[in-house]
N, C-alpha and C. Protein backbone atom coordinates (compact mmCIF):
# COMPACT_ATOMS: atom_id res chain seq x y z
N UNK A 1 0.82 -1.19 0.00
CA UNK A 1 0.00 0.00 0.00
C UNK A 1 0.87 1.26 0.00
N UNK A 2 2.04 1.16 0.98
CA UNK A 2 2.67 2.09 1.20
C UNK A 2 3.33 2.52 -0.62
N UNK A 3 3.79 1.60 -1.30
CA UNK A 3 4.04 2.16 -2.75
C UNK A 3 3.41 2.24 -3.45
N UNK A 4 1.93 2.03 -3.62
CA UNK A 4 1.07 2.55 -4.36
C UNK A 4 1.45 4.04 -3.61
N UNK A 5 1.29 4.60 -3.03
CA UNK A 5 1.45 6.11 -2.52
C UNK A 5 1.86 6.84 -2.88
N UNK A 6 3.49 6.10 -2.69
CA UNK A 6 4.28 7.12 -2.69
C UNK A 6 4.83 7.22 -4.48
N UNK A 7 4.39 6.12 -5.45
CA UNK A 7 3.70 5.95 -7.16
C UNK A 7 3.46 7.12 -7.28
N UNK A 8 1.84 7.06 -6.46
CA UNK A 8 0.63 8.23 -6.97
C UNK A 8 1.21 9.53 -6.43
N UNK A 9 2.29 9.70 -5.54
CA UNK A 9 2.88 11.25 -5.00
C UNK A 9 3.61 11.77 -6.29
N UNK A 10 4.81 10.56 -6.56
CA UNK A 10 5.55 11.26 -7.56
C UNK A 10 5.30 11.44 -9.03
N UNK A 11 3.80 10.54 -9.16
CA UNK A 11 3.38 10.87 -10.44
C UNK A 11 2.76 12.05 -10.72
N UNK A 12 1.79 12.66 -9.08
CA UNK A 12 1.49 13.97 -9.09
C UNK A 12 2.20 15.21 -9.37
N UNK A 13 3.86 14.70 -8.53
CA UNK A 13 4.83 15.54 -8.61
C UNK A 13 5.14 15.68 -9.47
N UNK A 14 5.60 14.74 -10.22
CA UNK A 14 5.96 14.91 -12.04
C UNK A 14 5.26 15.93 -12.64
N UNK A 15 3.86 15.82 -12.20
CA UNK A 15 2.92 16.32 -13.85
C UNK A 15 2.89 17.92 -13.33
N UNK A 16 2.87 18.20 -12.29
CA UNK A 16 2.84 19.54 -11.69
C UNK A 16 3.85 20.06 -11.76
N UNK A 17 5.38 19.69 -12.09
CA UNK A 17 6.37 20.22 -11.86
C UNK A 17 6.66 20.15 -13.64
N UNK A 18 6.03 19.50 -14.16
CA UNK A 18 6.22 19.23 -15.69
C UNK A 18 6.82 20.48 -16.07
N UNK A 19 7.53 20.94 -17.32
CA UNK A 19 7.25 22.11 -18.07
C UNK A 19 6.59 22.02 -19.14
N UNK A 20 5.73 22.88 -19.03
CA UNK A 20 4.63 23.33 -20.16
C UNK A 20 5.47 22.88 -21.70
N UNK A 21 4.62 22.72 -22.55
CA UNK A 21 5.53 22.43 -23.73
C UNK A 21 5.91 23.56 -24.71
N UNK A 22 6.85 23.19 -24.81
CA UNK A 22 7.55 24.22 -26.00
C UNK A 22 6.57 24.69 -27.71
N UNK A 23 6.75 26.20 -27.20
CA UNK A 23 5.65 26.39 -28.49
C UNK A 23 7.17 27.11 -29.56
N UNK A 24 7.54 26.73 -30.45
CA UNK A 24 8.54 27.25 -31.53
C UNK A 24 8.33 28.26 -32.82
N UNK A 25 8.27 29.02 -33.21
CA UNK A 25 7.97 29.81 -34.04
C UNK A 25 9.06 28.90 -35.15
N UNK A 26 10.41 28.57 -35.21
CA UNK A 26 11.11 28.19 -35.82
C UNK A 26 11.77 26.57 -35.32
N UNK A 27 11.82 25.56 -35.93
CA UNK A 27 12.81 24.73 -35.72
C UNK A 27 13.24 23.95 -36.77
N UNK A 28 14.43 24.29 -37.80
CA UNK A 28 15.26 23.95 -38.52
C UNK A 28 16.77 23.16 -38.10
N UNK A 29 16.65 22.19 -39.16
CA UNK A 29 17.76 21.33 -38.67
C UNK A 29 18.22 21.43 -40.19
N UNK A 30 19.26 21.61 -40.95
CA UNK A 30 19.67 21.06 -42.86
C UNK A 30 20.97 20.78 -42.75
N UNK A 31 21.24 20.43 -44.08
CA UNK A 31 23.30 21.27 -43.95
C UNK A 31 24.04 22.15 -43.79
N UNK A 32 23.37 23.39 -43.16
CA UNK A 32 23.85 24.61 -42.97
C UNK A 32 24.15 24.17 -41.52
N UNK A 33 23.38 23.89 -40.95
CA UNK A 33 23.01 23.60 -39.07
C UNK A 33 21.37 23.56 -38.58
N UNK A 34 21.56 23.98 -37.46
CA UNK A 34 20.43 24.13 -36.88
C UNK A 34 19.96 25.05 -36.38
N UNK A 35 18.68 25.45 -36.22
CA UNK A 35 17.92 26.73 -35.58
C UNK A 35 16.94 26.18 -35.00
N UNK A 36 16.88 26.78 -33.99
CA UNK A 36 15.22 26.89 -32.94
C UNK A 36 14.74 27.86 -32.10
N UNK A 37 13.68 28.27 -32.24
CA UNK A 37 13.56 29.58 -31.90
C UNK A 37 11.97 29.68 -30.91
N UNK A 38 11.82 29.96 -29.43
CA UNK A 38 10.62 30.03 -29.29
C UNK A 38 9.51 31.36 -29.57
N UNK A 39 8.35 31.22 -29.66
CA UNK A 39 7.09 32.51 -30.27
C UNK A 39 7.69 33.78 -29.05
N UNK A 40 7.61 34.47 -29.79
CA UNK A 40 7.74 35.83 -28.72
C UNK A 40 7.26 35.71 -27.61
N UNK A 41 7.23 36.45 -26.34
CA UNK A 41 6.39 36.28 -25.36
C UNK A 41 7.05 37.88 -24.64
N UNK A 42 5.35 38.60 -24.31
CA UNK A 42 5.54 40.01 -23.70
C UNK A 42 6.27 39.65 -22.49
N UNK A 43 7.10 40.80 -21.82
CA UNK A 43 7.56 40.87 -20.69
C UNK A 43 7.13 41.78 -19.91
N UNK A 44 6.99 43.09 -20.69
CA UNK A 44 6.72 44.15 -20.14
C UNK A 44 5.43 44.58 -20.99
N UNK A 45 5.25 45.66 -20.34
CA UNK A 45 4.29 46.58 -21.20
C UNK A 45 3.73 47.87 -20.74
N UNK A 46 3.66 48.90 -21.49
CA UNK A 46 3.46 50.22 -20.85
C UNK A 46 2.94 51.30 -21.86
N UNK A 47 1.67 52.07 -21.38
CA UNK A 47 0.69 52.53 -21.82
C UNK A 47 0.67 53.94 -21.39
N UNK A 48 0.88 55.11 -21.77
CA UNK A 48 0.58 56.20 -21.24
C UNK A 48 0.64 57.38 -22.00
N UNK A 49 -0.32 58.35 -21.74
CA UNK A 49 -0.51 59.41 -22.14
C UNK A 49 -0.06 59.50 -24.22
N UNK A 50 -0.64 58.71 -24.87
CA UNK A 50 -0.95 58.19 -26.29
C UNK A 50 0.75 57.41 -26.46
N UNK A 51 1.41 57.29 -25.63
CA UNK A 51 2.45 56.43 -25.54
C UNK A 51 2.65 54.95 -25.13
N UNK A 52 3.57 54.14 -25.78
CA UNK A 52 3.02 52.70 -25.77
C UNK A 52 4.16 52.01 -25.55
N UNK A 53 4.93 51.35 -25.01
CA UNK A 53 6.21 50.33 -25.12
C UNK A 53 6.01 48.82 -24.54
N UNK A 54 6.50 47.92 -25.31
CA UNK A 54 6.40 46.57 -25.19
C UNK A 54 7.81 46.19 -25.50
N UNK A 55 8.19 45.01 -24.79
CA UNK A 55 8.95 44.50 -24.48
C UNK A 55 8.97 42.62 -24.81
N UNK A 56 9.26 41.95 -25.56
CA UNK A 56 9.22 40.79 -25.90
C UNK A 56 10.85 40.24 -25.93
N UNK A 57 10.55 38.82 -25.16
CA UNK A 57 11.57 37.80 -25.97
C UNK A 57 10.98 36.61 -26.44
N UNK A 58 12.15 36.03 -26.69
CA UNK A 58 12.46 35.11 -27.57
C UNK A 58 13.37 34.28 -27.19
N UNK A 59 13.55 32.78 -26.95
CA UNK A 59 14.86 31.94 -26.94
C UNK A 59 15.03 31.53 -28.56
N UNK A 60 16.42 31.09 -28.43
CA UNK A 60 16.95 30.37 -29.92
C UNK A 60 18.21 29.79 -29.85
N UNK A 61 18.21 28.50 -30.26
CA UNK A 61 20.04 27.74 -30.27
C UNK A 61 19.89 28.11 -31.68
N UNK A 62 21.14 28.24 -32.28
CA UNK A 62 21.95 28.10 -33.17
C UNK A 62 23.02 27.29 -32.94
N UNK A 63 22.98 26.26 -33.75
CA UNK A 63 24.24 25.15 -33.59
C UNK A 63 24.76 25.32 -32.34
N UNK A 64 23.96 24.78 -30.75
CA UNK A 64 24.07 24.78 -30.07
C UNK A 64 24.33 25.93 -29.18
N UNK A 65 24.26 27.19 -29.47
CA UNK A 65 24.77 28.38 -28.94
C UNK A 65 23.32 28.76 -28.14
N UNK A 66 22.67 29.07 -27.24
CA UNK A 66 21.70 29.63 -26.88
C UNK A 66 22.12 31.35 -26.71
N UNK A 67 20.16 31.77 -27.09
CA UNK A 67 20.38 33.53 -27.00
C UNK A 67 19.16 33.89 -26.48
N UNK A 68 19.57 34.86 -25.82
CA UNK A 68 18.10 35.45 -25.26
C UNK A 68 17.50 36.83 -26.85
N UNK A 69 16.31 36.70 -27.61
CA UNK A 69 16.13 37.80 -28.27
C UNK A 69 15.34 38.72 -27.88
N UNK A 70 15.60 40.04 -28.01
CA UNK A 70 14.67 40.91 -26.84
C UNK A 70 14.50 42.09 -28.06
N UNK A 71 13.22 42.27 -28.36
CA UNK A 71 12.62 43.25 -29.13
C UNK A 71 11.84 44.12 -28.10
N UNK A 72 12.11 45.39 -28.41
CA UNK A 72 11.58 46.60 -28.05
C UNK A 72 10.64 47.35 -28.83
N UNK A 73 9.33 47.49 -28.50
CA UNK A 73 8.59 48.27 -29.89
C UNK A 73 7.88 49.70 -29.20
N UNK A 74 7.90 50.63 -29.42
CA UNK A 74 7.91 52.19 -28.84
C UNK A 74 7.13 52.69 -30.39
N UNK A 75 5.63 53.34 -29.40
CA UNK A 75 4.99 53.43 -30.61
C UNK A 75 4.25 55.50 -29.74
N UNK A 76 4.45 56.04 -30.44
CA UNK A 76 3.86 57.62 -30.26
C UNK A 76 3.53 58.41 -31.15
N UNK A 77 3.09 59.27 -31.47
CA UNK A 77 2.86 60.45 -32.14
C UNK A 77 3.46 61.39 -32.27
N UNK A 78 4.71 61.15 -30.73
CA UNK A 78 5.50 62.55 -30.83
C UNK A 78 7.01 61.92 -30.71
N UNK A 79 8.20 62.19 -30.19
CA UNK A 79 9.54 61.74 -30.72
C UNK A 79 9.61 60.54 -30.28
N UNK A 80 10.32 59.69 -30.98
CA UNK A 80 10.53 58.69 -30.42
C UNK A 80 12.51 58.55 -30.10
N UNK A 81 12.66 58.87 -29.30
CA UNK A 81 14.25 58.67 -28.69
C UNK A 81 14.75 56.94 -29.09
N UNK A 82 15.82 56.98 -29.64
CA UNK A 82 16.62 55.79 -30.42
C UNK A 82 17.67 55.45 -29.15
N UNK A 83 16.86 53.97 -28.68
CA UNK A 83 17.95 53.49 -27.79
C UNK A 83 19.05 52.14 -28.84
N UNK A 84 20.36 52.46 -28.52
CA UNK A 84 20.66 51.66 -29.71
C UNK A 84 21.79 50.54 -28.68
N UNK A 85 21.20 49.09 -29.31
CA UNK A 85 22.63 48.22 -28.38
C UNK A 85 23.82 48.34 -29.41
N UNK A 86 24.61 48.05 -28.77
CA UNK A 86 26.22 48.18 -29.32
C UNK A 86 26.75 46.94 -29.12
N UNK A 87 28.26 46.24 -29.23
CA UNK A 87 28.68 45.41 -28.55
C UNK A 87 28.96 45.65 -26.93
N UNK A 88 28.94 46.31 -26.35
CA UNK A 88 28.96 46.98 -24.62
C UNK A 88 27.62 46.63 -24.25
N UNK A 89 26.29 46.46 -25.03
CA UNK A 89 25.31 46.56 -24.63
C UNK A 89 25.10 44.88 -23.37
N UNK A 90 24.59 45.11 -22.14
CA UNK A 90 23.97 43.93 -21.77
C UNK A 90 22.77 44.13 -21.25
N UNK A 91 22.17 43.36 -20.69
CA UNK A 91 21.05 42.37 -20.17
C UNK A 91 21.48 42.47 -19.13
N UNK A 92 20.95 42.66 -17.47
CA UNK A 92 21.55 42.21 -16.08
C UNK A 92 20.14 42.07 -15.27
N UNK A 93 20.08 40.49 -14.81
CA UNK A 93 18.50 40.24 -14.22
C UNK A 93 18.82 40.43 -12.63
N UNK A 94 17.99 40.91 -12.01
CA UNK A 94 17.97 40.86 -10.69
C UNK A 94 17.26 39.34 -10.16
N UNK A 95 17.43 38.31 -9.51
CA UNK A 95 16.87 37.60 -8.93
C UNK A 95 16.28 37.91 -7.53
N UNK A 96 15.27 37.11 -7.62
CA UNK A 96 14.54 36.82 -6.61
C UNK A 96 15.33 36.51 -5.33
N UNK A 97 16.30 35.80 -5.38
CA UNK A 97 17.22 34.90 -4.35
C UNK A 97 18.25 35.75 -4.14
N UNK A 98 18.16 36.94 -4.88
CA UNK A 98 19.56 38.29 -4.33
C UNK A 98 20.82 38.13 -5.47
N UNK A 99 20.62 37.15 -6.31
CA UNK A 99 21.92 36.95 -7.36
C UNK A 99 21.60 37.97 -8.33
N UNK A 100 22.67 38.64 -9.06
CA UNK A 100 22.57 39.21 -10.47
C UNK A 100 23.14 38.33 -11.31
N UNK A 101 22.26 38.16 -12.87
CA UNK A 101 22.56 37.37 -13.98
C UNK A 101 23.20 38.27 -15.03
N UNK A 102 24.06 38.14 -15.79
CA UNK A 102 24.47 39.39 -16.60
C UNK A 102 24.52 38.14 -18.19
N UNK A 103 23.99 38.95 -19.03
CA UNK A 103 23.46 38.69 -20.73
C UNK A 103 25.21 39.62 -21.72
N UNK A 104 25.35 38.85 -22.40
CA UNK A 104 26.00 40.01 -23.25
C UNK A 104 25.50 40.42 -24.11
N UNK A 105 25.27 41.17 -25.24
CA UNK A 105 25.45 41.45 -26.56
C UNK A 105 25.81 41.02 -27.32
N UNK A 106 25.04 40.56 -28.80
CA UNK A 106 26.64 40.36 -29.72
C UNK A 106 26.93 41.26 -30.18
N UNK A 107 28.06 41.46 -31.06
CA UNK A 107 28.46 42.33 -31.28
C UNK A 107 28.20 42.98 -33.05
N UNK A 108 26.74 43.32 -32.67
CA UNK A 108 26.50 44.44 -33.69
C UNK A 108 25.16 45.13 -33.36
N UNK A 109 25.95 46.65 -33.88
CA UNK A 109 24.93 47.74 -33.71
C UNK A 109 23.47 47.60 -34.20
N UNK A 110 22.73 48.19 -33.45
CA UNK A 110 21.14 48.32 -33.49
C UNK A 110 20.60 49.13 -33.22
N UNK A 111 19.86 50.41 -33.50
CA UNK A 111 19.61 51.69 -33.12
C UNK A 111 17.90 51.55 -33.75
N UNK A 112 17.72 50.07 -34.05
CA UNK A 112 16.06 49.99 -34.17
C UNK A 112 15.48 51.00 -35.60
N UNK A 113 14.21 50.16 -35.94
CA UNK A 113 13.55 50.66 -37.50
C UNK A 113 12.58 51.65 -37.04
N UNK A 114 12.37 52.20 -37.95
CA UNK A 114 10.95 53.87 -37.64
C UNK A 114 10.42 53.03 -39.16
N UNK A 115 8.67 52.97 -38.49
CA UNK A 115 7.58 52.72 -39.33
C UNK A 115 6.58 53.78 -38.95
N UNK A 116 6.31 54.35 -39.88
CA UNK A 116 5.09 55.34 -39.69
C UNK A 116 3.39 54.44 -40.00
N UNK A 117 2.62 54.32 -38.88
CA UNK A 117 1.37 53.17 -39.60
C UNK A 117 0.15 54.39 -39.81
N UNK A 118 -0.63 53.87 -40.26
CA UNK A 118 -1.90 54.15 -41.03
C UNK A 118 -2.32 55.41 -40.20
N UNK A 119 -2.42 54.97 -38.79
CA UNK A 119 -3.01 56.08 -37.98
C UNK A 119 -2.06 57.54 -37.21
N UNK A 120 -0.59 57.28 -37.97
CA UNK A 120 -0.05 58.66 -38.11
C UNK A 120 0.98 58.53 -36.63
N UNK A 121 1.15 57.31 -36.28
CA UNK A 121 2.02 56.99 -35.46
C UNK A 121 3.40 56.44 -35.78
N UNK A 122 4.19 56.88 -34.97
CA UNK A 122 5.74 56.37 -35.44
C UNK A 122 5.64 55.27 -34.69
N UNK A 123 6.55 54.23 -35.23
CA UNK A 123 7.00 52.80 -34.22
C UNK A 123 8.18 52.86 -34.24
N UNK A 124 9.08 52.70 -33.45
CA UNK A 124 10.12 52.15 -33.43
C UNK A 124 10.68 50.87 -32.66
N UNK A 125 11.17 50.10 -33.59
CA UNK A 125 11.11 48.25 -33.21
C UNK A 125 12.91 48.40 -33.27
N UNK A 126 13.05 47.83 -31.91
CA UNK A 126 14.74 47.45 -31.99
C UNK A 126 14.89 46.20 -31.52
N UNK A 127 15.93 45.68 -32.06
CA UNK A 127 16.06 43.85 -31.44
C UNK A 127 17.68 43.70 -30.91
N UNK A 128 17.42 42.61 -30.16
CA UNK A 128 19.20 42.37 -29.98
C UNK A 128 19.10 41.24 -29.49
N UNK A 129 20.23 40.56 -29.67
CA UNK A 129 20.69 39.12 -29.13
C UNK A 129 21.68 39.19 -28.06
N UNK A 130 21.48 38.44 -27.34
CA UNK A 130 22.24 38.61 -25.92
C UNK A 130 22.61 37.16 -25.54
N UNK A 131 23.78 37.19 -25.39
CA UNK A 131 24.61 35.48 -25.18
C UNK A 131 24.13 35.58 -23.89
N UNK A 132 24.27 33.94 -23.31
CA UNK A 132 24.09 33.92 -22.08
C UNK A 132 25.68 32.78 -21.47
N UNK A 133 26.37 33.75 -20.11
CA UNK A 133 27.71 33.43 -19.97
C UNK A 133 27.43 32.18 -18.86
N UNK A 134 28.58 32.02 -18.67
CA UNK A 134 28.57 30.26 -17.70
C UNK A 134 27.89 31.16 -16.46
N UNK A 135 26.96 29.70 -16.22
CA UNK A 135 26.46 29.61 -15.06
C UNK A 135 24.78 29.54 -14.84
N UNK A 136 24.55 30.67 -16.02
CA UNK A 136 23.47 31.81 -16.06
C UNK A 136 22.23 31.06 -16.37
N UNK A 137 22.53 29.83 -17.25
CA UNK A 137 21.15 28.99 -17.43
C UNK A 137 20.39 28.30 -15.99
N UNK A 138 21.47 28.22 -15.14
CA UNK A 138 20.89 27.17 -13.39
C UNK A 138 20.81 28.50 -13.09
N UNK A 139 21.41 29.61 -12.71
CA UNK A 139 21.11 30.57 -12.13
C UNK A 139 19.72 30.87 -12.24
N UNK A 140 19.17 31.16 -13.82
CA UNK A 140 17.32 31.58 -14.27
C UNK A 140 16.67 30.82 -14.38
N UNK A 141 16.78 29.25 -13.97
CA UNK A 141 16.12 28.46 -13.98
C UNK A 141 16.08 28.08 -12.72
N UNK A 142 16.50 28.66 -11.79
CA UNK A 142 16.34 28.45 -10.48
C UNK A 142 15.49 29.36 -9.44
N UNK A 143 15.78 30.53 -9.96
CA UNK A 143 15.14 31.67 -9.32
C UNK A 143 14.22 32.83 -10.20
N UNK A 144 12.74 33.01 -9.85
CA UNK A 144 11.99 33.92 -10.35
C UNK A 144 13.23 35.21 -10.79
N UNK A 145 13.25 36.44 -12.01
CA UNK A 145 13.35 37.56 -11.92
C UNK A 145 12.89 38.73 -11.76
N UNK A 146 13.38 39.30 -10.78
CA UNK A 146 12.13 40.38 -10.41
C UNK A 146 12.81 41.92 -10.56
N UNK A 147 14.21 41.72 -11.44
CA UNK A 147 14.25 42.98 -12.38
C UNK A 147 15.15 43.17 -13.28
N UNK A 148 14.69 43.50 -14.35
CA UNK A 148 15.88 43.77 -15.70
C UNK A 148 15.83 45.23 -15.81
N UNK A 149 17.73 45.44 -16.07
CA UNK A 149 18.15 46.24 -16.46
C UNK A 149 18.75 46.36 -17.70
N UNK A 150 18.75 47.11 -18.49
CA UNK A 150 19.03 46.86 -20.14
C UNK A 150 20.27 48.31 -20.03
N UNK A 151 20.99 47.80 -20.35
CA UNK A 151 22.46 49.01 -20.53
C UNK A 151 22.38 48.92 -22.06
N UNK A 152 22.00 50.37 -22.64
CA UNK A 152 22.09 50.75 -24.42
C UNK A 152 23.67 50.94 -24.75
N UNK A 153 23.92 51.62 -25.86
CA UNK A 153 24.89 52.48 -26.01
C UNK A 153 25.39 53.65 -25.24
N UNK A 154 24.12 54.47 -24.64
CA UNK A 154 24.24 55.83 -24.28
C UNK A 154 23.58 55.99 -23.05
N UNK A 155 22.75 54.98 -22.53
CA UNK A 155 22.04 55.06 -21.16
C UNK A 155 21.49 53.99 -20.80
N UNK A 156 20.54 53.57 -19.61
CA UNK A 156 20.57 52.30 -18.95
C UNK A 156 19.28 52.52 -18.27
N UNK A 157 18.25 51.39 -18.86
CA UNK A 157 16.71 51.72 -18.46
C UNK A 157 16.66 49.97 -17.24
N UNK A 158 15.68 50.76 -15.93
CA UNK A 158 15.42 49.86 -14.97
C UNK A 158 14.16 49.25 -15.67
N UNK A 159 13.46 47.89 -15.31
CA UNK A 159 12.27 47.75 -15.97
C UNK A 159 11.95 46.48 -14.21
N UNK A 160 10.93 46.85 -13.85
CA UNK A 160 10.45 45.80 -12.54
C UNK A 160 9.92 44.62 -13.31
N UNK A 161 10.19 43.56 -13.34
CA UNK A 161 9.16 42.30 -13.70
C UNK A 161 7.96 41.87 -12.92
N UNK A 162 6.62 41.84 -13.59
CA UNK A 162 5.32 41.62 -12.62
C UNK A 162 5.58 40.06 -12.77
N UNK A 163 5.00 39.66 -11.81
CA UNK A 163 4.87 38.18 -11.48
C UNK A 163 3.44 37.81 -12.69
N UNK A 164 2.51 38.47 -12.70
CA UNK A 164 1.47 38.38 -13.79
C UNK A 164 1.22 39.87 -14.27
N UNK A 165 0.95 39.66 -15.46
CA UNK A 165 -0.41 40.62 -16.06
C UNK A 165 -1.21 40.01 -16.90
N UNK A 166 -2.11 41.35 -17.02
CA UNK A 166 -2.88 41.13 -18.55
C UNK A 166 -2.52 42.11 -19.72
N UNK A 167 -2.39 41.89 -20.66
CA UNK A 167 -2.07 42.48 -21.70
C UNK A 167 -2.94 43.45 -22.53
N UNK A 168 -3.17 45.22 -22.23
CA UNK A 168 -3.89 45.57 -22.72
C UNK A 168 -4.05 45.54 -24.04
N UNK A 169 -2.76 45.10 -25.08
CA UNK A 169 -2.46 45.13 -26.33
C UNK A 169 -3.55 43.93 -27.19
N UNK A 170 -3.38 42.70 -26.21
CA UNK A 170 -4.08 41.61 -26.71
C UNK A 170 -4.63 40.78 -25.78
N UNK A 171 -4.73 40.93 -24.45
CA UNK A 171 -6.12 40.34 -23.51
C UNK A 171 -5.01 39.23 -22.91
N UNK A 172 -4.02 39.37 -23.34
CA UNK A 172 -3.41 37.71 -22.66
C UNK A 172 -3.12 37.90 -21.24
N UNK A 173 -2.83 36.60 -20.73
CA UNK A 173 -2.15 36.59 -19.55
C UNK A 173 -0.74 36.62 -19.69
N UNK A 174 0.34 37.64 -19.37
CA UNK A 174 1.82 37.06 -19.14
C UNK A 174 2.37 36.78 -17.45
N UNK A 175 3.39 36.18 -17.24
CA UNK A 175 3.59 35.80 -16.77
C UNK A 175 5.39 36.10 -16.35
N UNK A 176 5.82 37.51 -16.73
CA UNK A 176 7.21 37.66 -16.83
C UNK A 176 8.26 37.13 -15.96
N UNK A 177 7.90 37.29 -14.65
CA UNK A 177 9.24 36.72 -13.83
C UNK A 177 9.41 35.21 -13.31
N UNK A 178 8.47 34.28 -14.41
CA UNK A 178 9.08 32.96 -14.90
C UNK A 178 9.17 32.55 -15.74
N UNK A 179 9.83 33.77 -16.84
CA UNK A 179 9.86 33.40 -18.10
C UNK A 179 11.11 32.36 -18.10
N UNK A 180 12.04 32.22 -17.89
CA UNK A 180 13.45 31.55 -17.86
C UNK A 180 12.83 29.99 -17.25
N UNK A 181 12.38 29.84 -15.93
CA UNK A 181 12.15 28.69 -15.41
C UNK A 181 11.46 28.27 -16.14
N UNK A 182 9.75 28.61 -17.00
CA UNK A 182 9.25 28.14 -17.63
C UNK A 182 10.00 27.46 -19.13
N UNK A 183 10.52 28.44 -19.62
CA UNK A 183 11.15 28.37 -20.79
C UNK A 183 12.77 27.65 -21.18
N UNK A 184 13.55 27.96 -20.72
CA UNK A 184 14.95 28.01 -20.88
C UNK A 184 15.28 25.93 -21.23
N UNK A 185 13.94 25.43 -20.84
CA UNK A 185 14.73 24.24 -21.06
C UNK A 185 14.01 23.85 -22.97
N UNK A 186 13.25 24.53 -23.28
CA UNK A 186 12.93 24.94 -24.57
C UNK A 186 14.65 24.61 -25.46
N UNK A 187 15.44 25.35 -25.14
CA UNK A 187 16.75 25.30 -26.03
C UNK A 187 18.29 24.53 -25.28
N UNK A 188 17.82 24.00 -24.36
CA UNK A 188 18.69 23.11 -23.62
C UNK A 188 19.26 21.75 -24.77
């Protein structure tokens, strides 16, 4: 009796501790190599006074290399200020557990695209890839993040991670400061 139990504990444990399954926008394997890439997912998001900024990543191996991709989209009517990564540029997560995680850059410039849309608004969409250095995968897969700092070329924006929202853009639920635990074994 006693192992029927303790069966039915760790089968519970399993399925609850499961990770959700990997949703991929990309997964290529040919003779070039390989790619895999997971669907965007908001992190942030921010709404004010006809001003708009969102914040998305992305995981992806390339022939085994993992990257964090982090698009920025800044949408207004009136200037839009050009944050641009460089090779200097990083990524630095605050954990939950008191550790800092630090992202690099690769090394090429990005100062982000200007689209003017229909309704007379500028966008500006910037992307960057950010290596991740020894350690850093057990580090974010161990502990919630509860803040990113993004160092540009020319200045250095704080951003708090909510444990949930909803997405006024598109109704979803996110879930930012387990994006890594949820995700990261996606490109393992």
């Amino acid at each position: 009796m006693k192992q029927l139990i303790i069966l039915v504990f760790l089968f519970l444990a399993g399925t609850l501790f499961a990770q959700a399954p990997c949703d991929y926008s990309a997964n290529v394997s040919d003779s070039i190599g390989t790619y895999k890439s997971t669907r965007e997912y908001m992190i942030s998001e921010k709404n004010f006074a006809g001003n708009s900024s969102y914040i998305f990543y992305s995981l992806a191996l390339t022939d085994d290399l993992p990257t964090l991709n982090v698009q920025l989209i800044q949408k207004s009517k009136g200037f839009l200020k050009a944050n641009c990564f460089d090779k200097n540029s990083k990524l630095y997560f605050q954990l939950h557990n008191g550790k800092i995680v630090t992202l690099l850059h690769i090394d090429e410039e990005n100062c982000g695209t200007m689209v003017r849309d229909d309704n007379g608004f500028d966008n500006r969409v910037t992307t960057g890839s950010f290596m991740f250095v020894k350690g850093s995968f057990e580090e974010l897969k161990s502990s919630p993040v509860s803040m990113m700092r993004i160092k540009y070329l020319t200045e250095t924006e704080d951003y708090v991670l909510k444990k949930e929202f909803q997405s006024e853009l598109n109704n979803e639920i996110y879930q930012p400061e387990n994006y890594f635990i949820t995700n990261l074994g996606c490109i393992e």
